[in-house]
C-alpha atoms as a PDB file:
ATOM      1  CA  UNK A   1       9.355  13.573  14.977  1.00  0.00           C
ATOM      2  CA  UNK A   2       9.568  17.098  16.312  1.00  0.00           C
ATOM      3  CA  UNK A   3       7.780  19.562  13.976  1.00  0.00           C
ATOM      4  CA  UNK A   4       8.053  23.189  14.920  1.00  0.00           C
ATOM      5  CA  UNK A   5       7.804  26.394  13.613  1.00  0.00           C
ATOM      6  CA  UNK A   6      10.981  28.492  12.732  1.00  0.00           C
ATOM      7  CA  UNK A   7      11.604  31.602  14.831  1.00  0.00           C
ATOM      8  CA  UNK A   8       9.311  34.687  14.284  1.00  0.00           C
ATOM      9  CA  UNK A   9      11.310  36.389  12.431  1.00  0.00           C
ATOM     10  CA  UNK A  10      11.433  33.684   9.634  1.00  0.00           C
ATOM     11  CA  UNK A  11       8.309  32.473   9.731  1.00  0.00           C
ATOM     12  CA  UNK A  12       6.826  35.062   7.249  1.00  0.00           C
ATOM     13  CA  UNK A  13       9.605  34.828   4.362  1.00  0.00           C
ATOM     14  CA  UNK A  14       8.871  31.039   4.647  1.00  0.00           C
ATOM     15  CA  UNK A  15      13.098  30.674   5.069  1.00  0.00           C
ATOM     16  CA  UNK A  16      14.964  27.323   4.995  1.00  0.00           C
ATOM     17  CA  UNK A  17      18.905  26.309   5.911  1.00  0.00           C
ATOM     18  CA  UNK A  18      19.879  24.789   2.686  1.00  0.00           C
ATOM     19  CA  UNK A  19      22.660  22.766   3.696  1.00  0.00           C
ATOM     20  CA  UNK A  20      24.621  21.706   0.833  1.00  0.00           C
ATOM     21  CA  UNK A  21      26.765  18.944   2.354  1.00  0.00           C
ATOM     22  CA  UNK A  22      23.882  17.313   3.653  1.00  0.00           C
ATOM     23  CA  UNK A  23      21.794  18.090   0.607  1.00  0.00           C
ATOM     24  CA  UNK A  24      24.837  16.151  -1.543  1.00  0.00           C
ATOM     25  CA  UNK A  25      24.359  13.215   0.629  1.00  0.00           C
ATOM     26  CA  UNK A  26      20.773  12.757   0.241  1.00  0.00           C
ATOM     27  CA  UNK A  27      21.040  12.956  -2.983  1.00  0.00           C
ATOM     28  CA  UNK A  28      23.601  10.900  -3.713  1.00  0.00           C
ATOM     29  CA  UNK A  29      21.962   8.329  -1.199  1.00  0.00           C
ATOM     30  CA  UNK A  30      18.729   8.289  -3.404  1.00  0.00           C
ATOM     31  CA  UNK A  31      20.526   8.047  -6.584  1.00  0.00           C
ATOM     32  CA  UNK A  32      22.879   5.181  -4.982  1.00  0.00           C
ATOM     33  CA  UNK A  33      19.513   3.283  -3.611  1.00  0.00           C
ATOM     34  CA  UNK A  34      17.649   3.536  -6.748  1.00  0.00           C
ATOM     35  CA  UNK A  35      20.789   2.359  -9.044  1.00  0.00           C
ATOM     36  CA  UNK A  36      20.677  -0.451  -6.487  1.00  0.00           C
ATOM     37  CA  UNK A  37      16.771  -1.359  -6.942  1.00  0.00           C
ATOM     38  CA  UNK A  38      17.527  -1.545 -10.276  1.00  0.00           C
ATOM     39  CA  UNK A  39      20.640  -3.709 -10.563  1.00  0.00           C
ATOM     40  CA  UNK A  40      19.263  -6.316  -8.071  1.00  0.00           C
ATOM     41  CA  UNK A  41      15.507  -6.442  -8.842  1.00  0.00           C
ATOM     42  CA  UNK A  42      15.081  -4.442 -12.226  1.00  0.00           C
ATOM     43  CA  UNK A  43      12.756  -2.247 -10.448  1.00  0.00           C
ATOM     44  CA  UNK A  44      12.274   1.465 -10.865  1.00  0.00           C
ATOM     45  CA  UNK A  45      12.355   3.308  -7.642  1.00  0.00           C
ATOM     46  CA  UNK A  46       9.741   5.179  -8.024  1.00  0.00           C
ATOM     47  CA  UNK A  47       7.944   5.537  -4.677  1.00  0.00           C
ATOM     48  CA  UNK A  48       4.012   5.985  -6.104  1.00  0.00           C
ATOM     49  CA  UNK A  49       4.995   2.933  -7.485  1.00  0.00           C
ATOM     50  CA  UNK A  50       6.786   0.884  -5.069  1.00  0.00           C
ATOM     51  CA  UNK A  51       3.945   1.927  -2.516  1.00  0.00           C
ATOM     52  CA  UNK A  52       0.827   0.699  -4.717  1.00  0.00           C
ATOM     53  CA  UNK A  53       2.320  -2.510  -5.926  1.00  0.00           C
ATOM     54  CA  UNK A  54       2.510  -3.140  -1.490  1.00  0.00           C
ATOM     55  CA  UNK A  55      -1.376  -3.358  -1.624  1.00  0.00           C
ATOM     56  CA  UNK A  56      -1.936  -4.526  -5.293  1.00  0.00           C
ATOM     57  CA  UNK A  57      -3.822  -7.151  -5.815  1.00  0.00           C
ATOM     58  CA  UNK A  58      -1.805  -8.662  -8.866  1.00  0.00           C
ATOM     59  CA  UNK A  59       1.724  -8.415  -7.401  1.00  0.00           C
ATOM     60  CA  UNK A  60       3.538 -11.434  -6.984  1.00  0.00           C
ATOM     61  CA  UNK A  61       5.296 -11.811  -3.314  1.00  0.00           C
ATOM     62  CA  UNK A  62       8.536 -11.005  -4.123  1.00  0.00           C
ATOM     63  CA  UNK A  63       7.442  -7.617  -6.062  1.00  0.00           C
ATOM     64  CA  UNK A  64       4.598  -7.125  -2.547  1.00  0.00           C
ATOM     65  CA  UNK A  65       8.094  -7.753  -0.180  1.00  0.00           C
ATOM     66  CA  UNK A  66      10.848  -5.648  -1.784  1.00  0.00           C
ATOM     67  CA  UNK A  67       8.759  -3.118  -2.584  1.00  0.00           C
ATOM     68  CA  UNK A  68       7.589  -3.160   1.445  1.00  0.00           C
ATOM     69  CA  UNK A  69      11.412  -3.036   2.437  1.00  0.00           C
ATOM     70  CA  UNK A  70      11.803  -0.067  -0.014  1.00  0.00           C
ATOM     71  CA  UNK A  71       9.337   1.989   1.790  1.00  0.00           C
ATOM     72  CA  UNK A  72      10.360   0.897   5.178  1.00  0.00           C
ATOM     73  CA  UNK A  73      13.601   1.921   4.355  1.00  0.00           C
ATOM     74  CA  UNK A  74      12.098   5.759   4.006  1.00  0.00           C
ATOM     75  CA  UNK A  75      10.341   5.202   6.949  1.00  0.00           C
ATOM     76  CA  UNK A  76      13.278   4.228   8.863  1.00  0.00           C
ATOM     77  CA  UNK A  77      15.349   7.589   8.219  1.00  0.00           C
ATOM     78  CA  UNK A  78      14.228   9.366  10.502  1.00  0.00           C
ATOM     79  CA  UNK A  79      14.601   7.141  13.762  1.00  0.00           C
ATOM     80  CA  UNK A  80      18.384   6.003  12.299  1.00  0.00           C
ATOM     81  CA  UNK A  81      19.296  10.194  11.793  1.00  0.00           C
ATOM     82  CA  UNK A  82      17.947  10.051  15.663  1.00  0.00           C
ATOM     83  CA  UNK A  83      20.146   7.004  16.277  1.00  0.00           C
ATOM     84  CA  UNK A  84      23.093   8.045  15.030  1.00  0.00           C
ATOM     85  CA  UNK A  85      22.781  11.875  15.457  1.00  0.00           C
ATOM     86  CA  UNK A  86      21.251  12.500  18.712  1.00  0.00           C
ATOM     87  CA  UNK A  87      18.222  14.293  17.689  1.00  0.00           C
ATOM     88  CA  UNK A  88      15.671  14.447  15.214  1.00  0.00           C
ATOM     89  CA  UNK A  89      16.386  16.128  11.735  1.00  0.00           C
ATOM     90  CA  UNK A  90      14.600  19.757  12.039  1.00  0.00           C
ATOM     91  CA  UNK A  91      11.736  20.863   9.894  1.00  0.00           C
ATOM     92  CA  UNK A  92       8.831  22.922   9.462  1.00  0.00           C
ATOM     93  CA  UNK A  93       5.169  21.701   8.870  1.00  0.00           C
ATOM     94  CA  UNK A  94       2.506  24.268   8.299  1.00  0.00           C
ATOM     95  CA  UNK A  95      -0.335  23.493  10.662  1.00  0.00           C
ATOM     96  CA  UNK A  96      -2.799  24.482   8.366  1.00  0.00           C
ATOM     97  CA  UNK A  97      -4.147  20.704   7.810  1.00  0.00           C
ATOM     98  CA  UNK A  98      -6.719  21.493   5.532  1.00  0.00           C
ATOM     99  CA  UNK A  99      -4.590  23.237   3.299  1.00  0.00           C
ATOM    100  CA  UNK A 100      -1.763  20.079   3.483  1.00  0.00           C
ATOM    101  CA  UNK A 101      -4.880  17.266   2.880  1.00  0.00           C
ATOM    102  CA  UNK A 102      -5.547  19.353  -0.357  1.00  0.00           C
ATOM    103  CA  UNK A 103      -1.412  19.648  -1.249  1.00  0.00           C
ATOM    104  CA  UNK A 104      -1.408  15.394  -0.785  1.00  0.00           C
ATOM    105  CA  UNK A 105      -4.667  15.191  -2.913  1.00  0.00           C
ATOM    106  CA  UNK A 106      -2.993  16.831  -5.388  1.00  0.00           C
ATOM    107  CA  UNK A 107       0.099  15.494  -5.200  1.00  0.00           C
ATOM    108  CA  UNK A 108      -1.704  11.799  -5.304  1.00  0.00           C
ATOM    109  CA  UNK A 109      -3.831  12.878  -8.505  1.00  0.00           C
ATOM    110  CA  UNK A 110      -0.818  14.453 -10.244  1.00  0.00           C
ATOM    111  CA  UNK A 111       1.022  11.296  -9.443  1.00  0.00           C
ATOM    112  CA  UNK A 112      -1.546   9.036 -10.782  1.00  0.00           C
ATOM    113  CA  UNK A 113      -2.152  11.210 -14.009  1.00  0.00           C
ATOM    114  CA  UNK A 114       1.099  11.562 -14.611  1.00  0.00           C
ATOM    115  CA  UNK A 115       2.184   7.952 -13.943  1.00  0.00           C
ATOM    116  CA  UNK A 116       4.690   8.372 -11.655  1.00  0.00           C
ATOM    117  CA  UNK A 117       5.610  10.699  -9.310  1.00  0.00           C
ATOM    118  CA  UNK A 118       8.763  13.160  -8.783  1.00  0.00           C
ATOM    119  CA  UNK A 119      11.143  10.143  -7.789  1.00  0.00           C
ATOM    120  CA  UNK A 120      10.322   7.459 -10.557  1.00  0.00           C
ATOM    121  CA  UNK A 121      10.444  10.295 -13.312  1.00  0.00           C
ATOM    122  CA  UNK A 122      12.804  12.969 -11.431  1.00  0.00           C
ATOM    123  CA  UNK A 123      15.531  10.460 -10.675  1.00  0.00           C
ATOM    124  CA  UNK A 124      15.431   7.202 -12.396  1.00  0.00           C
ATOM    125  CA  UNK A 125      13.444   8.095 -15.332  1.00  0.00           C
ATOM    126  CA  UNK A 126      15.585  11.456 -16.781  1.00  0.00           C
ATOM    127  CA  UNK A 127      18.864   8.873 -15.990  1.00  0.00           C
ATOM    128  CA  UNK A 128      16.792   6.585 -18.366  1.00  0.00           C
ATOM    129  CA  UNK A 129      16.619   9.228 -21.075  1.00  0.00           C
ATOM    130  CA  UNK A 130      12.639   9.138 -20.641  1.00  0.00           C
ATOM    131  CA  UNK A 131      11.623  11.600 -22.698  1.00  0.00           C
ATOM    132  CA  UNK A 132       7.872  11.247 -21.195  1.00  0.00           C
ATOM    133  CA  UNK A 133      10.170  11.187 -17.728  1.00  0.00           C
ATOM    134  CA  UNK A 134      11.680  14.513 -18.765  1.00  0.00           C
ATOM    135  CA  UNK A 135       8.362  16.194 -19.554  1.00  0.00           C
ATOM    136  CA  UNK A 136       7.149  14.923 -16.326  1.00  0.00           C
ATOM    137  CA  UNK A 137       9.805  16.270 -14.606  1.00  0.00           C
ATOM    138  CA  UNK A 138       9.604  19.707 -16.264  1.00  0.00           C
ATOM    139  CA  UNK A 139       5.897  19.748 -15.251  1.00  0.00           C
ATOM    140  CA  UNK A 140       6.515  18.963 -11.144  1.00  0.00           C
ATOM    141  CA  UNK A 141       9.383  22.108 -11.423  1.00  0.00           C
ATOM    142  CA  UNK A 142       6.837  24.573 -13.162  1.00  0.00           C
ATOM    143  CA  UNK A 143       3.892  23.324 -10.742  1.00  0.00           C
ATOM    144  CA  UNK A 144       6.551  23.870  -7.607  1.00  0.00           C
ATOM    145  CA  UNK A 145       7.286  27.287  -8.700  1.00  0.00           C
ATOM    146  CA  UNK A 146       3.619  28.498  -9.305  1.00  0.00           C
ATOM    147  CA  UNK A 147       2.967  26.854  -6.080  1.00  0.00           C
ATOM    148  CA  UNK A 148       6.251  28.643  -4.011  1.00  0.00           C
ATOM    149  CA  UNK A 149       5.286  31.849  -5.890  1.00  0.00           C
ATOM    150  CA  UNK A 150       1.954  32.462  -4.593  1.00  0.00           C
ATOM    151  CA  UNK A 151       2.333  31.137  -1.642  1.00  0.00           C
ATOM    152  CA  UNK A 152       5.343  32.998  -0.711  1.00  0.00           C
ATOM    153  CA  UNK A 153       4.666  36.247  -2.990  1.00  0.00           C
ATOM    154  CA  UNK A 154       0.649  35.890  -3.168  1.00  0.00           C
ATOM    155  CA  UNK A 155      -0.646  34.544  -0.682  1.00  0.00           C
ATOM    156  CA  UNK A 156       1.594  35.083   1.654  1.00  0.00           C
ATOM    157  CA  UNK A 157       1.693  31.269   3.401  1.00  0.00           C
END
């Protein structure tokens, strides 16, 4: 994957390209996959989820193998947008690494604490009517907007 930073100019106001076509299509393709999961396995597509019951223990084979396509899938996106698009999809990685080993700590933690992480609440669980799902959901948005706020208006990441 090609990582690199965005021009100088951007790199301070932490910019993206929002891209609403192709913002549409992904999510319409995660909605479409995880109505899919569901229908053919009765499995919610959460990915904390669908990642720990891979190396559980307790999970039967079939749970173990279509949970281990699931994720493969994701992994897969990336090479098949190279396929089929010539390049690799552009993005920016800060290269502050002990700064993103704390983000995925706490990311993990949240994810165990709160059961479930922003795909098996965000997506399949508000569709559910959850209303632990939608509580969930409203806590990842106000944690993301602390977080963009002082890094972008604070801190100055």
């Amino acid at each position: 994957m090609q990582w690199r930073r965005p021009p100088e100019s951007r790199r301070h106001g932490m910019e993206t390209q929002f891209t609403p076509w192709l913002s549409l299509l992904g999510g319409m393709t995660i909605g479409a996959s995880a109505v899919l999961l569901m229908a053919t396995n009765g499995r919610i597509a959460g990915i904390s989820g669908l990642t720990s019951r891979i190396f559980a223990r307790d999970s039967d084979g079939e749970a173990r193998g279509v949970s281990a396509l699931f994720v493969l899938g994701l992994l897969l996106a990336a090479p098949l947008w190279l396929v089929f698009l010539g390049g690799w999809p552009q993005q920016w990685v800060p290269s502050n690494l002990p700064l993103m080993a704390l983000a995925g700590g706490l990311v993990g933690f949240g994810a165990v604490y709160g059961n479930g992480c922003t795909s098996g609440h965000g997506v399949c669980g508000i569709a559910r009517g959850s209303g632990r799902s939608i509580v969930a959901t409203a806590i990842f948005v106000a944690a993301a907007f602390v977080t963009v706020t002082l890094t972008r208006h604070v801190i100055g990441g």
